[in-house]
Protein backbone atom coordinates (compact mmCIF):
# COMPACT_ATOMS: atom_id res chain seq x y z
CA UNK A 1 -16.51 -8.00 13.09
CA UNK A 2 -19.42 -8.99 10.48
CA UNK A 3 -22.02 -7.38 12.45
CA UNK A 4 -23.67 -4.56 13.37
CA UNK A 5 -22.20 -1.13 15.23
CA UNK A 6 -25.06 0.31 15.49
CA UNK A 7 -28.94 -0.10 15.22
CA UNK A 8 -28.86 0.95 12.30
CA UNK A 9 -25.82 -0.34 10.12
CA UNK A 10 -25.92 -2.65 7.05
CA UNK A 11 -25.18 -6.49 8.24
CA UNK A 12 -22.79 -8.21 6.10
CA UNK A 13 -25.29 -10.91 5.39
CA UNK A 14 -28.13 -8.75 4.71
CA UNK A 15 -29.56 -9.16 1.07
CA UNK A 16 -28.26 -5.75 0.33
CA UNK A 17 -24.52 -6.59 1.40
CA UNK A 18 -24.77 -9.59 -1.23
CA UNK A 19 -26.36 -8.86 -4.07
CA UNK A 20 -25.45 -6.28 -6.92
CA UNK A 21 -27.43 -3.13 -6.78
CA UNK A 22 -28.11 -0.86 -10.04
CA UNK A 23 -29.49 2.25 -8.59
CA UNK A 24 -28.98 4.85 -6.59
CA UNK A 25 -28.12 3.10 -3.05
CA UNK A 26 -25.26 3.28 -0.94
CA UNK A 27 -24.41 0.78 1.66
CA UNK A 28 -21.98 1.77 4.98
CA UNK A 29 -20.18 -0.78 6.69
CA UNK A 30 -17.64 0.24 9.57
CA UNK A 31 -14.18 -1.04 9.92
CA UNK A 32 -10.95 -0.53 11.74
CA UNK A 33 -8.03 -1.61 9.79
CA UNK A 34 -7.22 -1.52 6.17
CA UNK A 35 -6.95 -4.97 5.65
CA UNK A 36 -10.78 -5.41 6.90
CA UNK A 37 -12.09 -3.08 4.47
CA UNK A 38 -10.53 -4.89 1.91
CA UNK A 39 -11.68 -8.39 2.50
CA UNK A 40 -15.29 -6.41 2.90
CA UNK A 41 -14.95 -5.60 -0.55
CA UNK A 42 -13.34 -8.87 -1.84
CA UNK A 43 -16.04 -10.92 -0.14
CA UNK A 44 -18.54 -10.53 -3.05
CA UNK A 45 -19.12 -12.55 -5.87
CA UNK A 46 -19.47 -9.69 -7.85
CA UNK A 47 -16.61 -7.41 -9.06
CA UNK A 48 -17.32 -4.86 -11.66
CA UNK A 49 -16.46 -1.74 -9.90
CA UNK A 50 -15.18 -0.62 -6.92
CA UNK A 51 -15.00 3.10 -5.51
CA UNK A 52 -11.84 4.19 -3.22
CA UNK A 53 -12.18 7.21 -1.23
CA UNK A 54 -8.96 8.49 0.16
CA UNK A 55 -6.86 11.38 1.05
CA UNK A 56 -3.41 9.83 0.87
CA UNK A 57 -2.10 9.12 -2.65
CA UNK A 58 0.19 5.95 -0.86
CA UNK A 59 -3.45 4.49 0.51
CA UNK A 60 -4.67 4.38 -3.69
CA UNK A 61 -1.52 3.22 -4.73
CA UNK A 62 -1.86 0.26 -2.10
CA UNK A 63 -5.46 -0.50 -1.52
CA UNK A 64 -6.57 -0.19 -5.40
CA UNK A 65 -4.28 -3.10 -6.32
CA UNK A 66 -5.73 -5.11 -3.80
CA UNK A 67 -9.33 -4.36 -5.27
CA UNK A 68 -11.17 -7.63 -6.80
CA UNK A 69 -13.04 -5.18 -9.35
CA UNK A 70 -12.67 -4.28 -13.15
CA UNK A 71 -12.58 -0.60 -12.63
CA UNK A 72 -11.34 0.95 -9.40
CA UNK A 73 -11.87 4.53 -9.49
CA UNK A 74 -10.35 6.93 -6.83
CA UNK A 75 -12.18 9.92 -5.03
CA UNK A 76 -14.61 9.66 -7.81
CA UNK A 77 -17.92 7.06 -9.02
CA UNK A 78 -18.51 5.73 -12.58
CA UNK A 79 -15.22 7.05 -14.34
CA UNK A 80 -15.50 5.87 -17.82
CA UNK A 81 -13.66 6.83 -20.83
CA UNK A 82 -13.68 4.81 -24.35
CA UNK A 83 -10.04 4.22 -24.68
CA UNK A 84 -10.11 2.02 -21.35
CA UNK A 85 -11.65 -1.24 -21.09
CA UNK A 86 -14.89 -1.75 -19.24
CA UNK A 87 -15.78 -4.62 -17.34
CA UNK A 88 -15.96 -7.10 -14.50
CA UNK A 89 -14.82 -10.17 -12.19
CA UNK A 90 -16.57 -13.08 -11.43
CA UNK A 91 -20.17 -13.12 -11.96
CA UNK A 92 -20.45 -9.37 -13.12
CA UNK A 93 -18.86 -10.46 -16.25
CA UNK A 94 -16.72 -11.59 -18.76
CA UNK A 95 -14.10 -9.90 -21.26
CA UNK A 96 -14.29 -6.19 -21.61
CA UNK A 97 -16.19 -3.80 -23.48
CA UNK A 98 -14.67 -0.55 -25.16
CA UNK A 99 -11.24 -0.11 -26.01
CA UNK A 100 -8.64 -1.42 -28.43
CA UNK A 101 -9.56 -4.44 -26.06
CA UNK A 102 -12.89 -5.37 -26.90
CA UNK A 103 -11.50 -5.87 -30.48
CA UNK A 104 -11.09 -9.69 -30.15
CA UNK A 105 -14.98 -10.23 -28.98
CA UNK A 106 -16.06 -8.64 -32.50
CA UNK A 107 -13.79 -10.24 -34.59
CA UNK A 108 -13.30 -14.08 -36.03
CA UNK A 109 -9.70 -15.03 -36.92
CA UNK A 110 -9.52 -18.13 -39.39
CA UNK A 111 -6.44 -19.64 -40.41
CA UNK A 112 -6.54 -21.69 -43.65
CA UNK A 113 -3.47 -23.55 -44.89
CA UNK A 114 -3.88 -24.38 -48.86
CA UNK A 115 -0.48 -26.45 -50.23
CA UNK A 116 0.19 -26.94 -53.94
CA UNK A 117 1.30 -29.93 -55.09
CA UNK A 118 4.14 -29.59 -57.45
């Protein structure tokens, strides 16, 4: 577990298993059991999105719960929509953008108390 199947698979230590990638790359890494893919994907410090490719509706309903990522998105990439909030875990981010959630980063509540004296 952790290393190669064959010649030509990605090692989990390889630069391309750690870092975050922003183009168009794909990285395969073999696994047996459920639980192995998962702490795969968990095992990052990184967690902005995560894609879950699946033909049983009870394997999303588990595995995307157990997901360290912002957006999970099932049997598809990149699903994005204004009304839901975008963003990450650990170091791919902070807060959220878009949505009725994002509200709070834009805004700056003040409370200011004034009593009269009599």
């Amino acid at each position: 577990s952790g290393g190669p199947r064959t010649p030509d698979a990605v090692r989990l230590d390889s630069r391309i298993a750690r870092e975050e990638v922003f183009g168009p790359v794909l990285s395969v890494f073999a696994f047996d059991e459920e639980d192995e893919a998962l702490a795969m994907a968990n095992d990052s410090i990184y967690g902005l999105a995560a894609s879950l490719w699946t033909g049983g509706l009870a394997r999303a309903h588990r595995v995307a719960p157990r997901l360290r990522a912002g957006t999970v998105s099932i049997n598809t990439v990149d699903a994005l929509d204004v009304g839901t909030p975008f963003g990450g875990f650990g170091a791919s981010g902070f807060g959220r953008d878009l949505s009725p959630h994002a509200i709070d980063k834009f805004t700056g509540l003040k409370t200011t108390w004034l009593h009269r004296p009599e």
